[in-house]
N, C-alpha and C. Protein backbone atom coordinates (compact mmCIF):
# COMPACT_ATOMS: atom_id res chain seq x y z
N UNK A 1 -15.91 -18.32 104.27
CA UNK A 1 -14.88 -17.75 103.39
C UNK A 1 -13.81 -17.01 104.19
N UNK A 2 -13.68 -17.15 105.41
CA UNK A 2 -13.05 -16.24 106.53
C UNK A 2 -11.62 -17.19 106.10
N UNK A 3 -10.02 -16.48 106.43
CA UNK A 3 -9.39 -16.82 106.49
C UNK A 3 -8.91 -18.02 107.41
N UNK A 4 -7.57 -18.80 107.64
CA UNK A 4 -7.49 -19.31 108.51
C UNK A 4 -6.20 -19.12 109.19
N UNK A 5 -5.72 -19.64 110.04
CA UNK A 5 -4.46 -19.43 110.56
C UNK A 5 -3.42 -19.79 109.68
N UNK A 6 -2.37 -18.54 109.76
CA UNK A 6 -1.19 -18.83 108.46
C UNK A 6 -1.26 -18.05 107.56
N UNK A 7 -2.55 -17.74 107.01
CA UNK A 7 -2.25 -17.01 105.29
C UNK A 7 -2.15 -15.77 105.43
N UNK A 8 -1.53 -15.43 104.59
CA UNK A 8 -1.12 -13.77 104.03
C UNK A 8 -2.63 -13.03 104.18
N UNK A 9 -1.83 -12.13 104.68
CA UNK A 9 -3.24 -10.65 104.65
C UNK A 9 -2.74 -9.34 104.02
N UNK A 10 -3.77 -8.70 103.20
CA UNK A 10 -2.95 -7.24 103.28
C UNK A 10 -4.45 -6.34 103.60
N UNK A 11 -3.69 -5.44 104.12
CA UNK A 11 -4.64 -4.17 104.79
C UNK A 11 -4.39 -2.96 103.60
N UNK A 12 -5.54 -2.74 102.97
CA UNK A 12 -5.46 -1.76 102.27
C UNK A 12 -5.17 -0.33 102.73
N UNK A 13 -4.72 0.68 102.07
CA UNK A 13 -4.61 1.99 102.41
C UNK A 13 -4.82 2.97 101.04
N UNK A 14 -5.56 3.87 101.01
CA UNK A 14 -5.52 4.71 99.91
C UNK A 14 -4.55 5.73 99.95
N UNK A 15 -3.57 5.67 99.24
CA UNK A 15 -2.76 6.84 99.27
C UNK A 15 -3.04 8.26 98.26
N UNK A 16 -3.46 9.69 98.77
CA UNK A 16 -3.19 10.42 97.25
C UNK A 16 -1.85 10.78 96.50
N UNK A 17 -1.07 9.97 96.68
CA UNK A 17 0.42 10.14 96.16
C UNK A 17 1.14 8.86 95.65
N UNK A 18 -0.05 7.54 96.19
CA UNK A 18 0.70 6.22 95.60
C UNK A 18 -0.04 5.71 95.60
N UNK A 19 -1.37 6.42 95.39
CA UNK A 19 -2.75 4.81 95.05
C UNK A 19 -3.11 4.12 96.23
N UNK A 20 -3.64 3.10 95.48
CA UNK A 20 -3.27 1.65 96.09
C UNK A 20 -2.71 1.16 96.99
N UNK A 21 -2.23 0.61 98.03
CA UNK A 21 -1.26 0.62 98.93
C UNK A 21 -1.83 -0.60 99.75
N UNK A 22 -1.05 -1.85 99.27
CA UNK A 22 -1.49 -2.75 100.24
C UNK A 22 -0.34 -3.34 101.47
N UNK A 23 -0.42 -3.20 102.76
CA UNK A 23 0.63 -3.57 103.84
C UNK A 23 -0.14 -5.28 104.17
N UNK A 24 1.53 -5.81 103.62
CA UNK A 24 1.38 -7.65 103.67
C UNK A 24 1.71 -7.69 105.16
N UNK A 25 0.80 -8.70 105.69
CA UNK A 25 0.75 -9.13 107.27
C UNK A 25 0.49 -10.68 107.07
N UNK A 26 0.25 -11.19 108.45
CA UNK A 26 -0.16 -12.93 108.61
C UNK A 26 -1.70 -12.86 109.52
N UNK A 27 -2.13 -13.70 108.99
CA UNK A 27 -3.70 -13.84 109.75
C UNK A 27 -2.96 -15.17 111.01
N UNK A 28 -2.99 -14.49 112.60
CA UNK A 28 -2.50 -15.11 113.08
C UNK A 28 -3.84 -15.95 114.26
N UNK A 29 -5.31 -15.35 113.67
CA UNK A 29 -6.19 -16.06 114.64
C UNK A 29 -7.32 -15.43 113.81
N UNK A 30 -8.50 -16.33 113.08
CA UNK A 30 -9.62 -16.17 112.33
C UNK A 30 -10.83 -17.08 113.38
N UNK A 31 -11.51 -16.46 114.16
CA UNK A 31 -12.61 -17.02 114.77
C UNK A 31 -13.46 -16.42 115.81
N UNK A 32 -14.80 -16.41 115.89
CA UNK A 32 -15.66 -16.25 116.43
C UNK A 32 -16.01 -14.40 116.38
N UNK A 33 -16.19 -14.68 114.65
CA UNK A 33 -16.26 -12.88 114.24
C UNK A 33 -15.17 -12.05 114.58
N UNK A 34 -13.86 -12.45 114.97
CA UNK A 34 -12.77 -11.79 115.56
C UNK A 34 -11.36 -12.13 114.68
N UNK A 35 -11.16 -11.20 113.85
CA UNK A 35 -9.55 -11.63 113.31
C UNK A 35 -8.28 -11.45 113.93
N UNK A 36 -7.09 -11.84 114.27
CA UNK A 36 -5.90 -11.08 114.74
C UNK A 36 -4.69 -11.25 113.63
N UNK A 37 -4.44 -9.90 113.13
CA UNK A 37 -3.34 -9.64 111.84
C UNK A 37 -1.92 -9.24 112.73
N UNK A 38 -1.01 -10.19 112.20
CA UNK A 38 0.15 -9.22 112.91
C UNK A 38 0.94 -9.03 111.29
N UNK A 39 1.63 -7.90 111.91
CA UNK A 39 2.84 -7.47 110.70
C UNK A 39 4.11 -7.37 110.98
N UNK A 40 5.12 -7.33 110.49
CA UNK A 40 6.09 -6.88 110.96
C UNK A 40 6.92 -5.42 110.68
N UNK A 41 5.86 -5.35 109.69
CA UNK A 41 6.17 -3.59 109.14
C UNK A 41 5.18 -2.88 109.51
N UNK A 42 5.26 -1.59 109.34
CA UNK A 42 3.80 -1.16 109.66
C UNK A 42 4.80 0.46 109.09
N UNK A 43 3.88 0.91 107.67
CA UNK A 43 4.45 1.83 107.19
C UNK A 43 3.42 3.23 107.04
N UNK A 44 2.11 2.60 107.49
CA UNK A 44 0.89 3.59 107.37
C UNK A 44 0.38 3.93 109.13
N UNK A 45 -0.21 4.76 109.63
CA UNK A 45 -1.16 4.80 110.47
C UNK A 45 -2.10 4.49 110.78
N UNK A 46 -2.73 3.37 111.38
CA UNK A 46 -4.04 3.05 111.65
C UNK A 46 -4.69 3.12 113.02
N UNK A 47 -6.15 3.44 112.84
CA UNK A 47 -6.71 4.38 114.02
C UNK A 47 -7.69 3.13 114.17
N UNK A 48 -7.94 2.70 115.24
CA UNK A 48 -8.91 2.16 116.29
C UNK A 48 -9.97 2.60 116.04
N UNK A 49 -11.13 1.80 115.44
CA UNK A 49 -12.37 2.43 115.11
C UNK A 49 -12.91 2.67 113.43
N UNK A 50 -11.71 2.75 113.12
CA UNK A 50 -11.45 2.89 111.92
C UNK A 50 -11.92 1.70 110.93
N UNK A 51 -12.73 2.03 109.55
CA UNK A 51 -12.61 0.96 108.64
C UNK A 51 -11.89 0.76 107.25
N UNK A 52 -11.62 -0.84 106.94
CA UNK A 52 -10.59 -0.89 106.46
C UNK A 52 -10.68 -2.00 105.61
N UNK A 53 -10.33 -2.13 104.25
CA UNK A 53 -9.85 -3.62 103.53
C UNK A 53 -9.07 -4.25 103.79
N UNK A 54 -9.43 -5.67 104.16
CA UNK A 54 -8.38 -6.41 103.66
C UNK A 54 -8.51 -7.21 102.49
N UNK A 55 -7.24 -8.29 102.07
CA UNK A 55 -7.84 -8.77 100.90
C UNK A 55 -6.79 -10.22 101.74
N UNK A 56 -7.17 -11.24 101.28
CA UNK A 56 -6.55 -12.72 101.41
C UNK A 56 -6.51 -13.71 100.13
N UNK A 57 -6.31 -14.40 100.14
CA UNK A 57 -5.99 -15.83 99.26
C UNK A 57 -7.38 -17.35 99.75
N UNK A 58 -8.32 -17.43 98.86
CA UNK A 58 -9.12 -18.20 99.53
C UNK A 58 -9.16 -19.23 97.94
N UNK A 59 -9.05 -20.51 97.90
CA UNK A 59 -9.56 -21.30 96.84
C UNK A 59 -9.09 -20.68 95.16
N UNK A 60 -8.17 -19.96 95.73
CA UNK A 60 -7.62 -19.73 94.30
C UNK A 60 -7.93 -18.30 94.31
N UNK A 61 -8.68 -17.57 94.74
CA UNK A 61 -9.51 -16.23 94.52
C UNK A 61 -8.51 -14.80 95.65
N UNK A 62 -8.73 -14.23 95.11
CA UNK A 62 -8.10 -13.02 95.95
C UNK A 62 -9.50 -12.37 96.50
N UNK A 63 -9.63 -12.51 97.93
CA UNK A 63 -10.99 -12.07 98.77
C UNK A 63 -10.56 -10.88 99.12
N UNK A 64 -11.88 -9.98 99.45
CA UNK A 64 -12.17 -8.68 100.03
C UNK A 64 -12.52 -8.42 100.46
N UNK A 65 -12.20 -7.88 102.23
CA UNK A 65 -13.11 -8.10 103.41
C UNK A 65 -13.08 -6.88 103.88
N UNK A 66 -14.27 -5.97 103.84
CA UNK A 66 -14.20 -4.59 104.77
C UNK A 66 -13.96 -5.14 106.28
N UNK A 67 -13.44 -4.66 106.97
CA UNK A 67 -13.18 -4.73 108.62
C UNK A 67 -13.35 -3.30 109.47
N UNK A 68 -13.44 -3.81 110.73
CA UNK A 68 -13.40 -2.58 111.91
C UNK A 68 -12.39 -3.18 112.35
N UNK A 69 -11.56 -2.20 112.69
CA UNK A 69 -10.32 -1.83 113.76
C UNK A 69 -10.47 -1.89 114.69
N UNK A 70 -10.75 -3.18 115.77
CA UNK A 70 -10.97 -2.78 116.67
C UNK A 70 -10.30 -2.59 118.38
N UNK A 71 -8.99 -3.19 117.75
CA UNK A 71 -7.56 -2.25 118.74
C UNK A 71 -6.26 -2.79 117.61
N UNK A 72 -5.47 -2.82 118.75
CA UNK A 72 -4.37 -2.54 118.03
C UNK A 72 -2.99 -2.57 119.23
N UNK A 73 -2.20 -3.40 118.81
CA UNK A 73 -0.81 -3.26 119.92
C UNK A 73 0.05 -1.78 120.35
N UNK A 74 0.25 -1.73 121.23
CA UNK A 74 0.79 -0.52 121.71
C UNK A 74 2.67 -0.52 120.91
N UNK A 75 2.93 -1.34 120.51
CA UNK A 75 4.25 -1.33 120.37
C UNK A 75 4.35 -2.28 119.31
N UNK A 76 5.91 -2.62 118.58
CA UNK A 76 6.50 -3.52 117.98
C UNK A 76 7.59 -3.48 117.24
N UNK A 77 8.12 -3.87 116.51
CA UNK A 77 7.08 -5.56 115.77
C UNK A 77 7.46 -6.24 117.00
N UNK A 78 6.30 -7.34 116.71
CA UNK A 78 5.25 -7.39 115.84
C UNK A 78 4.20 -6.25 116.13
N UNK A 79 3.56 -5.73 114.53
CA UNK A 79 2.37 -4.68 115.28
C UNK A 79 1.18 -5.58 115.15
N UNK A 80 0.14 -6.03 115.97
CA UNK A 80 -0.98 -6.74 115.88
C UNK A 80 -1.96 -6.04 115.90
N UNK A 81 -3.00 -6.26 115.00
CA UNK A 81 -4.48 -5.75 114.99
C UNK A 81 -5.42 -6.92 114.78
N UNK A 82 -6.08 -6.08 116.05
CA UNK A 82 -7.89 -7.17 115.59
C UNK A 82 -9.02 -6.37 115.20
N UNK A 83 -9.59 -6.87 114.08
CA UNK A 83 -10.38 -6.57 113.51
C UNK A 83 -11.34 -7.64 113.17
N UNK A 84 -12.83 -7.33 112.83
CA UNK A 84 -14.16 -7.39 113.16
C UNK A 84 -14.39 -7.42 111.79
N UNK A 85 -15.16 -8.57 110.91
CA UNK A 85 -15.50 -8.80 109.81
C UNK A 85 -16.86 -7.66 109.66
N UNK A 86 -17.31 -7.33 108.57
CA UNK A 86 -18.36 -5.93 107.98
C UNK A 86 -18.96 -6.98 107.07
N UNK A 87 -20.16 -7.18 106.83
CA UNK A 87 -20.88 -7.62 105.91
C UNK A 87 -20.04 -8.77 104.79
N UNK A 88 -20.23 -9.28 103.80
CA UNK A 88 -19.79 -10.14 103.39
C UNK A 88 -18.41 -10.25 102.40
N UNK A 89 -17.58 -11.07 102.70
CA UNK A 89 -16.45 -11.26 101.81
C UNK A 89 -16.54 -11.49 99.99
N UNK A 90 -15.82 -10.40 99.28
CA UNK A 90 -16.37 -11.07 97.77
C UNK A 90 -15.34 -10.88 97.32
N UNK A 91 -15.22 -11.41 96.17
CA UNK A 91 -13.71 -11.80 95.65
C UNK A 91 -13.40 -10.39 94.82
N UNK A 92 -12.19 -10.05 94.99
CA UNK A 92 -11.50 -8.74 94.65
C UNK A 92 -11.51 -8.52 93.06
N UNK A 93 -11.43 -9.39 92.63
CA UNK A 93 -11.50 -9.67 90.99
C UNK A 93 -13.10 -8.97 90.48
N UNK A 94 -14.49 -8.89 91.01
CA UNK A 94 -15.24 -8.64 90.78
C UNK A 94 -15.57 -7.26 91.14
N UNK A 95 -14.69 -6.15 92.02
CA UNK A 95 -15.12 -5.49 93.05
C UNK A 95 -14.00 -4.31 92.09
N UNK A 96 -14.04 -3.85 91.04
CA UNK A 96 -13.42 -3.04 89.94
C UNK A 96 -13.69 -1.34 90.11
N UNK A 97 -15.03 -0.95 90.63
CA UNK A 97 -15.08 0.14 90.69
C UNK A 97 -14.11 1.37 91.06
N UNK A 98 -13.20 0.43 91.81
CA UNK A 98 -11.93 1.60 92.44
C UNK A 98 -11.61 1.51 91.66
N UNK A 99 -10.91 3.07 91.12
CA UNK A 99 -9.90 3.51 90.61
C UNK A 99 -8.56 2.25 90.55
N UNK A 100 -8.01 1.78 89.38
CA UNK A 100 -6.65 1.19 89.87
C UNK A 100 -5.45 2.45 89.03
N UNK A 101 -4.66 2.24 89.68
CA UNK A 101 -3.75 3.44 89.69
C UNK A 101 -2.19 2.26 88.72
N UNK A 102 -2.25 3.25 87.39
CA UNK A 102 -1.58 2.24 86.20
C UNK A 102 -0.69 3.25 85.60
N UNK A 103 0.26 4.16 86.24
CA UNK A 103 0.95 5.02 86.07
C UNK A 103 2.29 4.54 85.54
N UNK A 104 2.43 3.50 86.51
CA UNK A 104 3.58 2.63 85.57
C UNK A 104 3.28 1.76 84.79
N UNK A 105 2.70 1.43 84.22
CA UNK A 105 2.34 0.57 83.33
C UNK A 105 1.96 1.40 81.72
N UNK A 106 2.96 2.68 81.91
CA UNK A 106 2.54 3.39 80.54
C UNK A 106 2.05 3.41 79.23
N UNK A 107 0.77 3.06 79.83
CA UNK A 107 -0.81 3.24 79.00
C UNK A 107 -1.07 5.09 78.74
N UNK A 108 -1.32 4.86 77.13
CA UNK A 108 -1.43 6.33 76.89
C UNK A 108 -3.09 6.78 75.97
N UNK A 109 -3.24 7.35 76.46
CA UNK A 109 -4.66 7.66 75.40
C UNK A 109 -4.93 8.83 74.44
N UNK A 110 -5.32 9.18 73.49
CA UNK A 110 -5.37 10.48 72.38
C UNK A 110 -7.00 11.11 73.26
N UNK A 111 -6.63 12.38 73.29
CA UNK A 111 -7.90 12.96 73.79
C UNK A 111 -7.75 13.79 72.26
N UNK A 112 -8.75 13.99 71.96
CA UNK A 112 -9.19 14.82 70.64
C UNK A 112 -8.40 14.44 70.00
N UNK A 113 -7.42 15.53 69.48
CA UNK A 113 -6.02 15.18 68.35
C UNK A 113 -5.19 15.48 69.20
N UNK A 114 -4.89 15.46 70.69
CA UNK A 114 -3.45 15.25 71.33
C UNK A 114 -3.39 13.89 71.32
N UNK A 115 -2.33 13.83 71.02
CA UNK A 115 -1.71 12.04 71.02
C UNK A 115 -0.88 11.96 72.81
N UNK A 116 -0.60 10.87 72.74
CA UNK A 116 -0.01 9.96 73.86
C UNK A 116 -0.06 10.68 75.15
N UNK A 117 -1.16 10.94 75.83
CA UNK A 117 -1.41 11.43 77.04
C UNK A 117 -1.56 10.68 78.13
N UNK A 118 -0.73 10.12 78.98
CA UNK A 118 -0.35 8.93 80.16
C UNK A 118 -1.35 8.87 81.11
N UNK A 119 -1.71 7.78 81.01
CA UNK A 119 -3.03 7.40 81.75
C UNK A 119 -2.54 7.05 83.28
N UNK A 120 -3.13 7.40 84.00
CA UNK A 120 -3.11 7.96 85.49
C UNK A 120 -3.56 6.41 86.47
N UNK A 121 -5.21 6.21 85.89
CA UNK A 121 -5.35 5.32 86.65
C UNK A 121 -7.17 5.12 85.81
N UNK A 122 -7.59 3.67 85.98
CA UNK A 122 -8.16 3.61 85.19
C UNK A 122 -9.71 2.75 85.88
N UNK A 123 -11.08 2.82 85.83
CA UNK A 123 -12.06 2.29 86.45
C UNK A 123 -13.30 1.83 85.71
N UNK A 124 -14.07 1.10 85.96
CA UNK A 124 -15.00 0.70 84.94
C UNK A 124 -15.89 1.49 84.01
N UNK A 125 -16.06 2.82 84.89
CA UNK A 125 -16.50 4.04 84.47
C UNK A 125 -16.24 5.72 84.16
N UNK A 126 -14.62 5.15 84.02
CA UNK A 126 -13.53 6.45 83.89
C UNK A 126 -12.65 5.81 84.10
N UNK A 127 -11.23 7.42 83.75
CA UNK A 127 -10.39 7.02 84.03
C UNK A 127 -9.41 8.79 84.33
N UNK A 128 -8.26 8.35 84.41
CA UNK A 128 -7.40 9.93 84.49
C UNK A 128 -6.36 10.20 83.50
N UNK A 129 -6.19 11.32 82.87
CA UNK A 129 -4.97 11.35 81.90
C UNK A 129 -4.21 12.67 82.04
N UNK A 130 -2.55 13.08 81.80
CA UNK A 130 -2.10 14.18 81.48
C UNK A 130 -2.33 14.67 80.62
N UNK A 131 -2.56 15.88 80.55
CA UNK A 131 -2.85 16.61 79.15
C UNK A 131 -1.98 17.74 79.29
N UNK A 132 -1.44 18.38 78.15
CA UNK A 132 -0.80 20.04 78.10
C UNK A 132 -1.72 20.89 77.67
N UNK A 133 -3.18 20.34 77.51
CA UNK A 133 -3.99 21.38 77.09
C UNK A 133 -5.11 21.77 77.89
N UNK A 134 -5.92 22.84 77.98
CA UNK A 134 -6.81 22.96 78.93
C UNK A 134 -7.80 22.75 78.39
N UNK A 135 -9.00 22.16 79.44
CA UNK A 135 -10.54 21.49 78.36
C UNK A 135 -11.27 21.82 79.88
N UNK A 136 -12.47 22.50 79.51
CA UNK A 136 -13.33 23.41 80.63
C UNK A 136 -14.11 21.73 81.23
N UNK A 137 -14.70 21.64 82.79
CA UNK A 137 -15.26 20.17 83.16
C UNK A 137 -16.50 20.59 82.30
N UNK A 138 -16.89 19.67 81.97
CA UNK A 138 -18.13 18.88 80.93
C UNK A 138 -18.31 18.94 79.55
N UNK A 139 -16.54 19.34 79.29
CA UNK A 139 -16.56 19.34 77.82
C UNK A 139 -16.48 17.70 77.64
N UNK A 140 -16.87 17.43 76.52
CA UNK A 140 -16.96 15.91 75.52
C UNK A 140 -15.88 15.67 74.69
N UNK A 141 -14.86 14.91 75.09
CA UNK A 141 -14.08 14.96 73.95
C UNK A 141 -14.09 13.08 72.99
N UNK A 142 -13.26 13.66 72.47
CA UNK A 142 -13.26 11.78 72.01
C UNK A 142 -12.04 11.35 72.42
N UNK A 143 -11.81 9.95 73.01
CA UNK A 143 -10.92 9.35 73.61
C UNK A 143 -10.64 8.23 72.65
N UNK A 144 -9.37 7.68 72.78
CA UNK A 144 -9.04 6.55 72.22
C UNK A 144 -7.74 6.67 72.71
N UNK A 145 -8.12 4.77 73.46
CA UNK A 145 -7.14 4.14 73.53
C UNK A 145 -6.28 3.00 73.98
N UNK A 146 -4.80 2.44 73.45
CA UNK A 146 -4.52 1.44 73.41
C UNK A 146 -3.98 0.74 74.13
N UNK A 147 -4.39 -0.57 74.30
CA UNK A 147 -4.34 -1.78 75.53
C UNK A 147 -3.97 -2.84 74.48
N UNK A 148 -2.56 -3.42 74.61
CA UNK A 148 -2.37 -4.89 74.20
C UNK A 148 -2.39 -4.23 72.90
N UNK A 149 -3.23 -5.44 71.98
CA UNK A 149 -3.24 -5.03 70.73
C UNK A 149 -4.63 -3.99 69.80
N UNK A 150 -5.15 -3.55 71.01
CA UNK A 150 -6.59 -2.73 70.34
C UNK A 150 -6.47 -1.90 70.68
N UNK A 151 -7.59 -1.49 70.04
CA UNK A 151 -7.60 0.35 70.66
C UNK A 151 -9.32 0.69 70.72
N UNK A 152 -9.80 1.55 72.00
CA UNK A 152 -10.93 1.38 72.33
C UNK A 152 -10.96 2.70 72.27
N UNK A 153 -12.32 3.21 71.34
CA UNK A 153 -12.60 5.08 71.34
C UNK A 153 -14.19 5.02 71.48
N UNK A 154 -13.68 6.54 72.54
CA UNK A 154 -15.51 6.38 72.45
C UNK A 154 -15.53 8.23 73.20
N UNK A 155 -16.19 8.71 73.32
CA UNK A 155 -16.57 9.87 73.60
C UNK A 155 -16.36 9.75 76.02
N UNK A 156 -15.75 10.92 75.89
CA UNK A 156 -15.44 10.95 77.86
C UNK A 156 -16.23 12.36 77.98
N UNK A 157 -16.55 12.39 79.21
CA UNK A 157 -16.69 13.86 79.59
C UNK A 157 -15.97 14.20 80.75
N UNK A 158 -14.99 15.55 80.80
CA UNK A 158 -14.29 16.14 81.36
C UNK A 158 -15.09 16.46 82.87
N UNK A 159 -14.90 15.50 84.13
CA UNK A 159 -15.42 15.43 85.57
C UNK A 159 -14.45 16.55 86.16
N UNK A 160 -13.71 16.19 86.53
CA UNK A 160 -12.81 17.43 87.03
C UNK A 160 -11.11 17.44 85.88
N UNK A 161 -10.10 18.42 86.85
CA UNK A 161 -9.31 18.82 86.65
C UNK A 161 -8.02 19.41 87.86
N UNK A 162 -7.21 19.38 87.55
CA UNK A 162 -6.35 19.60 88.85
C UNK A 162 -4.51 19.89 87.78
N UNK A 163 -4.40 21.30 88.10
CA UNK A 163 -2.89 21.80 87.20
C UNK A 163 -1.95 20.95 88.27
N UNK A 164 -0.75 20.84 87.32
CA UNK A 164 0.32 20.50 88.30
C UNK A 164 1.77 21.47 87.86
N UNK A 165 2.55 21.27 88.79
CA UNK A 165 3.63 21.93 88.76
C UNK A 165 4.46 22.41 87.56
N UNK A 166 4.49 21.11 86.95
CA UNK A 166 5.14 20.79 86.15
C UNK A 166 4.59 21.08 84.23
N UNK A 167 3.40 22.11 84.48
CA UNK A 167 2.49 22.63 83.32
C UNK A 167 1.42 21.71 82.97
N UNK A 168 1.55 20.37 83.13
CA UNK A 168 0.45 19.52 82.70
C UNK A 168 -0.88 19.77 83.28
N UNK A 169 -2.15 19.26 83.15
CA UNK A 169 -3.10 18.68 84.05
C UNK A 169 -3.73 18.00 84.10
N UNK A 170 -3.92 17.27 85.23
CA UNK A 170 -4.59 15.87 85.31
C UNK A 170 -6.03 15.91 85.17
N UNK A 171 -6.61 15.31 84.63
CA UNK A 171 -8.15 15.39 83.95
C UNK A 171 -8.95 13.99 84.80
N UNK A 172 -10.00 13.84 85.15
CA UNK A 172 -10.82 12.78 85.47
C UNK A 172 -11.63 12.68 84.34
N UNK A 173 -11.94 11.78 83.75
CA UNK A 173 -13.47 11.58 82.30
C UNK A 173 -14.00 10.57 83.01
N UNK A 174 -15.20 10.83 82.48
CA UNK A 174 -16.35 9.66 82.37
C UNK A 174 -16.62 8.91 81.41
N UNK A 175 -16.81 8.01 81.49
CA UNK A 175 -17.22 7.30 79.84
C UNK A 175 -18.96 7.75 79.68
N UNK A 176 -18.85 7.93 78.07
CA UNK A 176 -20.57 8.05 77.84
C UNK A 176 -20.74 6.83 77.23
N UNK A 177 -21.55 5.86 77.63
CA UNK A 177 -21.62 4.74 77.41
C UNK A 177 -23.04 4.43 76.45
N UNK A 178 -23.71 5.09 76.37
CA UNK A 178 -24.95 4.72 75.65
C UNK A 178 -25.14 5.15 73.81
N UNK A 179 -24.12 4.48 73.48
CA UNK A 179 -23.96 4.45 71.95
C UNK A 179 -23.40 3.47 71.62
N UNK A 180 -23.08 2.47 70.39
CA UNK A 180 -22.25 1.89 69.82
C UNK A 180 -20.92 1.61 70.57
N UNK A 181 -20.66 2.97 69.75
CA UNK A 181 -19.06 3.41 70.51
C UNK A 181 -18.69 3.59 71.62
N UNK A 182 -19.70 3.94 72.62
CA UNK A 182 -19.53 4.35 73.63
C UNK A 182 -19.53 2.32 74.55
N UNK A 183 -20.03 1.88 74.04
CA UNK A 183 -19.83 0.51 74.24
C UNK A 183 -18.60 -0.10 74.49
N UNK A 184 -18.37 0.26 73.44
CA UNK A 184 -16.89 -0.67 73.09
C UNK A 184 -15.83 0.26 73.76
N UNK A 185 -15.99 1.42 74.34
CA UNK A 185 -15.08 1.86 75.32
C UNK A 185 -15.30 1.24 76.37
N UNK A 186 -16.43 0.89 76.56
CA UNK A 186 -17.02 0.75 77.73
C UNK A 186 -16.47 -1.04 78.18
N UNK A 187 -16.29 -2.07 77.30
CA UNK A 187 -15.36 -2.75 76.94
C UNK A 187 -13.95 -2.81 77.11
N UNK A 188 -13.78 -1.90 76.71
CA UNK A 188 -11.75 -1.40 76.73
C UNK A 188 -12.21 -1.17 78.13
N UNK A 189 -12.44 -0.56 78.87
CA UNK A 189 -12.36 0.13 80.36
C UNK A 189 -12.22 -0.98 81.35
N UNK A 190 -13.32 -1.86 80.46
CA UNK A 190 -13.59 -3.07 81.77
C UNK A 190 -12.74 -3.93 81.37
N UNK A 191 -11.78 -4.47 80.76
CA UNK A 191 -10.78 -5.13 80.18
C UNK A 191 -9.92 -4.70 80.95
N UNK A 192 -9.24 -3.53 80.88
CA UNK A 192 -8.25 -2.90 81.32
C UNK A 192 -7.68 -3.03 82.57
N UNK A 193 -9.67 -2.67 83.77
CA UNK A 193 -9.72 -2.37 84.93
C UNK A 193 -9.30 -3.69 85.48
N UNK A 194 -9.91 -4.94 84.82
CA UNK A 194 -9.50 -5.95 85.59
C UNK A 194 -8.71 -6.99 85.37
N UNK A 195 -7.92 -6.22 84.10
CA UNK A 195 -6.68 -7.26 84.18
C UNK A 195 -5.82 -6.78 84.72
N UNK A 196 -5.74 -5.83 84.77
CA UNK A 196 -4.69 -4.42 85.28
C UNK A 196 -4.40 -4.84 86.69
N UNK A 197 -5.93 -4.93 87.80
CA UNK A 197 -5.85 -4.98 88.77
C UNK A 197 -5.20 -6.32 89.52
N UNK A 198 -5.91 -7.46 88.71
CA UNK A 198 -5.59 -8.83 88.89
C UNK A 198 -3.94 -8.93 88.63
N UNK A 199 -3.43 -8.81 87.95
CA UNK A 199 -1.84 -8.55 88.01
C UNK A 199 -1.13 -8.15 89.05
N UNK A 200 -1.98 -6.63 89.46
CA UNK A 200 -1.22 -6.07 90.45
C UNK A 200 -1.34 -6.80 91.67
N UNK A 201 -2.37 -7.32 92.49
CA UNK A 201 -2.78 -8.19 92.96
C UNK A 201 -1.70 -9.62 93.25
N UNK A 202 -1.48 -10.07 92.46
CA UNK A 202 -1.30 -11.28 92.01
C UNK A 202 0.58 -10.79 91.82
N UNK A 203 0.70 -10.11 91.89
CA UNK A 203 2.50 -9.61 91.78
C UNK A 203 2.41 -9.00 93.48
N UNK A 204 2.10 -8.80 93.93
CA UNK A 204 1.81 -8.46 95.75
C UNK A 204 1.40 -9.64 96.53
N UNK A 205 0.72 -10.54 95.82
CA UNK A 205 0.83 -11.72 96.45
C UNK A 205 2.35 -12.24 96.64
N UNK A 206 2.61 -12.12 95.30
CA UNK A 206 3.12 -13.59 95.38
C UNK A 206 4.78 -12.92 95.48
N UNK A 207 4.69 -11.98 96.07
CA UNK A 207 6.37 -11.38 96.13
C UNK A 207 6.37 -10.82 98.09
N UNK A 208 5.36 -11.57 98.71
CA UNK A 208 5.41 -11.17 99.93
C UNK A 208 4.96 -12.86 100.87
């Protein structure tokens, strides 16, 4: 499932200010457990030693390959890195647990009776929202909310919290999943997470 010479690569980066962050490169040598990525941008820092995603284009599928860093060009462009395949490649579409970060894609959810509170970023088992109100961590509230044409409610519990400048604060929930209702959130979440992601994905492909 290893890439081959030619196809698009991107090297993931977690940003806490922009998510997600994938830097598009070329897989310019796939063999003998040894990759070589060159780029011609290089907008993040990467450290030697270091581990790292990439993701590629294999049979239709968007793959996901942890890697080691294991140098890196002194100069460029081109900047080249080789990196060292980590345990096995699985397709990105299945691999949902991260957080995807859907800030623009203004998705809003009702926590209790506040209405339209902008969803942050969203995961199979939570997600994040603004609120103007304060709710202590492990309060229960009820959530609902709408994707496309439904709307998915089910009970969250308040994980953390973090004020911002600007009076709001950003909330982390959990889904409580072991009810009815808590189901069918549990539904909406996983709907969300991976169409959401597959888009984003799939609009980074195919615009690089």
């Amino acid at each position: 499932m290893a890439p081959k010479e030619g196809d698009r690569a991107f090297l993931r980066f977690d940003s806490p200010a922009r998510g997600r962050v994938l830097e598009p490169g070329v897989v310019e040598g796939a063999g003998d457990g040894v990759w070589t990525l060159v780029f011609e941008t290089r907008h993040h820092a990467v450290e030697t030693g270091a581990q790292r995603v990439v993701y590629y284009n294999k049979a239709r599928d968007f793959i996901e390959q942890l890697v080691l860093i294991e140098s890196q060009s002194s100069g460029g462009p081109p900047y080249v890195l080789t990196v060292k395949p980590l345990g096995d490649a699985v397709s990105a579409n299945s691999r949902s647990e991260d957080r995807v970060v859907v800030g623009d894609c203004e998705l809003m959810a009702a926590l209790d009776d506040e209405p339209n509170c902008p969803i942050q970023d969203v995961s199979l088992s939570g997600l994040s929202v603004l609120s103007d109100r304060r709710h202590r961590i492990g309060r229960s509230l009820e959530v609902a909310i709408w994707y496309g044409d439904e709307e998915f409610v089910g009970e969250m519990e308040v994980q953390g919290a973090a004020a911002r400048a600007d009076g709001k604060t950003r909330y982390g929930l959990l889904g409580v999943f072991d009810t009815p209702q808590g189901r069918n959130l549990k539904n909406g979440l996983t709907k969300m997470t991976l169409e959401i992601q597959q888009q984003q994905l799939r609009r980074i492909s195919s615009s690089n």
